[in-house]
Protein backbone atom coordinates (compact mmCIF):
# COMPACT_ATOMS: atom_id res chain seq x y z
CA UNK A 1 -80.76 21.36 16.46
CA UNK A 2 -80.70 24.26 14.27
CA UNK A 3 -76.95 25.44 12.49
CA UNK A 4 -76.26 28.59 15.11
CA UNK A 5 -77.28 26.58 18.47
CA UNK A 6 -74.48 23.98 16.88
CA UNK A 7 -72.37 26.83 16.12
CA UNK A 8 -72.61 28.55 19.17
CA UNK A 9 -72.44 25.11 21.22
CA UNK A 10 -68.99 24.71 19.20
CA UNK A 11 -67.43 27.98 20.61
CA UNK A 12 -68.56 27.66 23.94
CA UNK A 13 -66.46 23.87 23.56
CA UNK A 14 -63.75 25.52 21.94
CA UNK A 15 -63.49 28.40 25.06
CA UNK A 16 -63.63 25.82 27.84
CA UNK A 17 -61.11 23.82 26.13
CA UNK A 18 -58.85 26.75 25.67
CA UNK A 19 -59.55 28.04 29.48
CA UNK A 20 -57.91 24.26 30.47
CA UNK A 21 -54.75 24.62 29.14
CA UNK A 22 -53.74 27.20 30.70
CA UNK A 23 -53.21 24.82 33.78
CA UNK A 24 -51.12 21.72 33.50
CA UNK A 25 -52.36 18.33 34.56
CA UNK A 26 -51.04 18.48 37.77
CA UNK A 27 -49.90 22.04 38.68
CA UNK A 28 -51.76 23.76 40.74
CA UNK A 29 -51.24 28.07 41.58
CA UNK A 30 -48.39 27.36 44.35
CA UNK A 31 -46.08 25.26 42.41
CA UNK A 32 -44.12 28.18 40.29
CA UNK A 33 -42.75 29.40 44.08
CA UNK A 34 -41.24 25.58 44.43
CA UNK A 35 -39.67 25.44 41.08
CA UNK A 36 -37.52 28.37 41.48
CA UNK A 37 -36.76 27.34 45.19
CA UNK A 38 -35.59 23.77 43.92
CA UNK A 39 -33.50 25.40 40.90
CA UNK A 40 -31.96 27.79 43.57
CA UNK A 41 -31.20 24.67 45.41
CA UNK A 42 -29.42 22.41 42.93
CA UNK A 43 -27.41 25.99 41.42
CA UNK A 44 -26.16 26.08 45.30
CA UNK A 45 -24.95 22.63 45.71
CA UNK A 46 -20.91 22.75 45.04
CA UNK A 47 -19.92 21.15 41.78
CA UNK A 48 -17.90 17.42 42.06
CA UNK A 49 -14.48 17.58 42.12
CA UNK A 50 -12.66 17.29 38.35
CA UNK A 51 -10.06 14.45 38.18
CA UNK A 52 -6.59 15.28 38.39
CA UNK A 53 -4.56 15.89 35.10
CA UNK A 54 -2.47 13.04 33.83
CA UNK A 55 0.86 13.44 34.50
CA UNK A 56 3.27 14.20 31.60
CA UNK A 57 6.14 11.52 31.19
CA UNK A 58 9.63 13.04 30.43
CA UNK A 59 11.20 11.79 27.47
CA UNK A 60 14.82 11.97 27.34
CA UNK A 61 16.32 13.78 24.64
CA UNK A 62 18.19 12.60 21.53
CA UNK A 63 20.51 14.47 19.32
CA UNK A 64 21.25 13.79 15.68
CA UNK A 65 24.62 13.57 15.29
CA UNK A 66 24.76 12.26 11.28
CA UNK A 67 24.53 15.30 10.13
CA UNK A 68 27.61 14.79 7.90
CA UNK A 69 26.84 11.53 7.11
CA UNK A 70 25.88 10.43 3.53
CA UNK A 71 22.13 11.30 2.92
CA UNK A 72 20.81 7.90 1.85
CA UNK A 73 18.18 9.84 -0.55
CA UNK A 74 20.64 11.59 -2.68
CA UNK A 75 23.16 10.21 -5.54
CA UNK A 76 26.17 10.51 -3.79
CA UNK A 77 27.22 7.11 -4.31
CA UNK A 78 26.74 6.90 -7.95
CA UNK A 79 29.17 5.66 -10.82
CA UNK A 80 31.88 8.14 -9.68
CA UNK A 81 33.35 7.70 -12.89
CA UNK A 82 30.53 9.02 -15.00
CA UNK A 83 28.69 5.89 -16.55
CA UNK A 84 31.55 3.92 -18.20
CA UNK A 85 31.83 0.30 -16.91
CA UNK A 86 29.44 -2.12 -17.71
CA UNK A 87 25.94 -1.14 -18.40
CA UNK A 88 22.84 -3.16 -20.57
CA UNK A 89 23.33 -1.83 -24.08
CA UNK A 90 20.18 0.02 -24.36
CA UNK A 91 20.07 0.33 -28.42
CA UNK A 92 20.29 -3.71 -28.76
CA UNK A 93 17.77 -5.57 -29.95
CA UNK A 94 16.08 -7.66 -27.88
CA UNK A 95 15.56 -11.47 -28.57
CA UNK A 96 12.12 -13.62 -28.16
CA UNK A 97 13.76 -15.31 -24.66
CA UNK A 98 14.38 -12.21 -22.97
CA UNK A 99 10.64 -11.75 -22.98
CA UNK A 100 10.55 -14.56 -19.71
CA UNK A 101 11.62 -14.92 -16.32
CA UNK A 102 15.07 -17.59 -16.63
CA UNK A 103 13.55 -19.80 -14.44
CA UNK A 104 10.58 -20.16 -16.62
CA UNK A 105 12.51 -21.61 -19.27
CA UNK A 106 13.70 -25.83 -19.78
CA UNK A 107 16.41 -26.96 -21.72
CA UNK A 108 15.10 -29.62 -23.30
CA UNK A 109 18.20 -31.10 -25.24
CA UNK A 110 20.72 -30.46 -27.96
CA UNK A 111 21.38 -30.91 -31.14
CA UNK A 112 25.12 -31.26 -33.30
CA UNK A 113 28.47 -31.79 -31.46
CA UNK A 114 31.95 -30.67 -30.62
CA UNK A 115 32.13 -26.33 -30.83
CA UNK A 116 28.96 -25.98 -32.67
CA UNK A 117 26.60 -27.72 -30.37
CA UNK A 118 23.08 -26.17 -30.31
CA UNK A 119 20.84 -26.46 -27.01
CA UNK A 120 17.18 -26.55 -27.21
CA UNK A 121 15.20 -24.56 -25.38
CA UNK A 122 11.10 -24.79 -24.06
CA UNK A 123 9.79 -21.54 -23.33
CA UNK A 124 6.92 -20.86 -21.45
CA UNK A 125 3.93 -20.15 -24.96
CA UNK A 126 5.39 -24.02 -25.70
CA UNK A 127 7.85 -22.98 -28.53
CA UNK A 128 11.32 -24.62 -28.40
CA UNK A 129 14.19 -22.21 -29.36
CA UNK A 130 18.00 -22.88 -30.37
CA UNK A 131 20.30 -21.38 -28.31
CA UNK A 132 23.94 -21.30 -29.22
CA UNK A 133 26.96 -19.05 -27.42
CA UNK A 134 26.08 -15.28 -27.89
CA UNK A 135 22.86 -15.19 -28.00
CA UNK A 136 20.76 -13.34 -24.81
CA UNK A 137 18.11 -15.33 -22.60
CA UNK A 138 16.28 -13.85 -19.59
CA UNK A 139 15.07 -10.53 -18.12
CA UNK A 140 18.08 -9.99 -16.94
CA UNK A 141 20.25 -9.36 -20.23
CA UNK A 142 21.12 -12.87 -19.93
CA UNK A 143 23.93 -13.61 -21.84
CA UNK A 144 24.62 -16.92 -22.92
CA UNK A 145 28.39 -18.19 -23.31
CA UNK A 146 28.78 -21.33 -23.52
CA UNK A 147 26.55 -24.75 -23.87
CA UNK A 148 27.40 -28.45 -23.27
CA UNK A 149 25.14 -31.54 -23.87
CA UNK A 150 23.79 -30.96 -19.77
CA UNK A 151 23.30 -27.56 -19.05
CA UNK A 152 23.51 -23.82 -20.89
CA UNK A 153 26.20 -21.44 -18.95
CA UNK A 154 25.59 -17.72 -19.09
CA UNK A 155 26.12 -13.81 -17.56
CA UNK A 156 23.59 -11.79 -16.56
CA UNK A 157 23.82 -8.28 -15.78
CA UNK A 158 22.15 -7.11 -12.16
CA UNK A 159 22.21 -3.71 -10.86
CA UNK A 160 24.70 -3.68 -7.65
CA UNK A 161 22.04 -0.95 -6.35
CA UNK A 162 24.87 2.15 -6.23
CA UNK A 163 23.98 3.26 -9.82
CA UNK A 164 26.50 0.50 -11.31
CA UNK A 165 25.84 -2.94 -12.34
CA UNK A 166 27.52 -6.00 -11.77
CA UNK A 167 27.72 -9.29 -13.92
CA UNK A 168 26.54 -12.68 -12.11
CA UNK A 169 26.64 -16.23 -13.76
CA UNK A 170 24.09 -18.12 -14.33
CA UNK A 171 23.07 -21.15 -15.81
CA UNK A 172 19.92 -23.67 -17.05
CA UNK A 173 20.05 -27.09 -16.98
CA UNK A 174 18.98 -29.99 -18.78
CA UNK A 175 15.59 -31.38 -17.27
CA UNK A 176 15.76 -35.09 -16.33
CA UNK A 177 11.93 -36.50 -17.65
């Protein structure tokens, strides 16, 4: 077979194949009438009915009558009498035991008698401090004032949560081991 019979034997392939699309697998001439007739069909049908809307609940009304209450937000309830009263004395130094929690630290015994009796104290990095009346322990500006041979008595100061603060005792005793 010589190039232009394949050639020519290509087109002729290529036409037929192109003259068969044209037609879908199963159409045949009639079927464009029946198309539109169905679509007209289904586009006639009425649509389903739509579900009723919920119906809306009434909610009864409430009306704010605290208007001329105190605002909880504000400072209204502050130290009326402009900061004096007792306060943390912010220009103190602070001492190695007011770096822990009180409950984190044991008395662990004393030393010396009568007025000028010395507690010992564990701390939580495992140092033992002496503690005598005076002296602050705690996180709460813990101060202690007073110490017998079974327990270390002191005052700590705790904000009262209307701007003041109020003093609350407090003690640590000896552990029994």
């Amino acid at each position: 077979m010589s190039k232009t019979s394949y050639t020519r034997l290509s087109c002729l392939a290529l036409v037929a194949l192109l003259a068969g699309c044209g037609r879908g697998v199963n159409s045949t001439p009639g079927d464009a009438p029946n198309l539109e007739r169905w679509v007209a069909e289904v586009r006639a049908r009425p649509a389903p009915p739509l579900e009723p809307l919920p119906v809306m609940q009434q909610f009864e009304t409430f009306e704010y009558s605290a208007m001329g209450m105190r605002d909880p937000f504000t400072d209204a309830w502050a130290n009326p009498d402009g900061g004096s009263g007792l306060r943390p004395d912010p220009n103190r130094r602070k001492e190695p035991l007011e770096a822990f929690p009180l409950d984190s630290l044991d008395m662990v015994g004393t030393i010396g008698g009568g007025p000028g009796l010395i507690a010992l104290v564990m701390a939580p990095d495992k140092v033992t401090y002496r503690i005598r009346p005076g002296i602050y322990v705690g996180q709460s500006d813990g101060r202690v004032t007073g110490v017998s041979e079974d327990r270390i008595d002191l005052i700590e100061l705790v904000p009262d949560g209307a701007g003041g603060w109020l003093e609350r005792p407090a003690s640590i005793a000896l552990d029994d081991q």
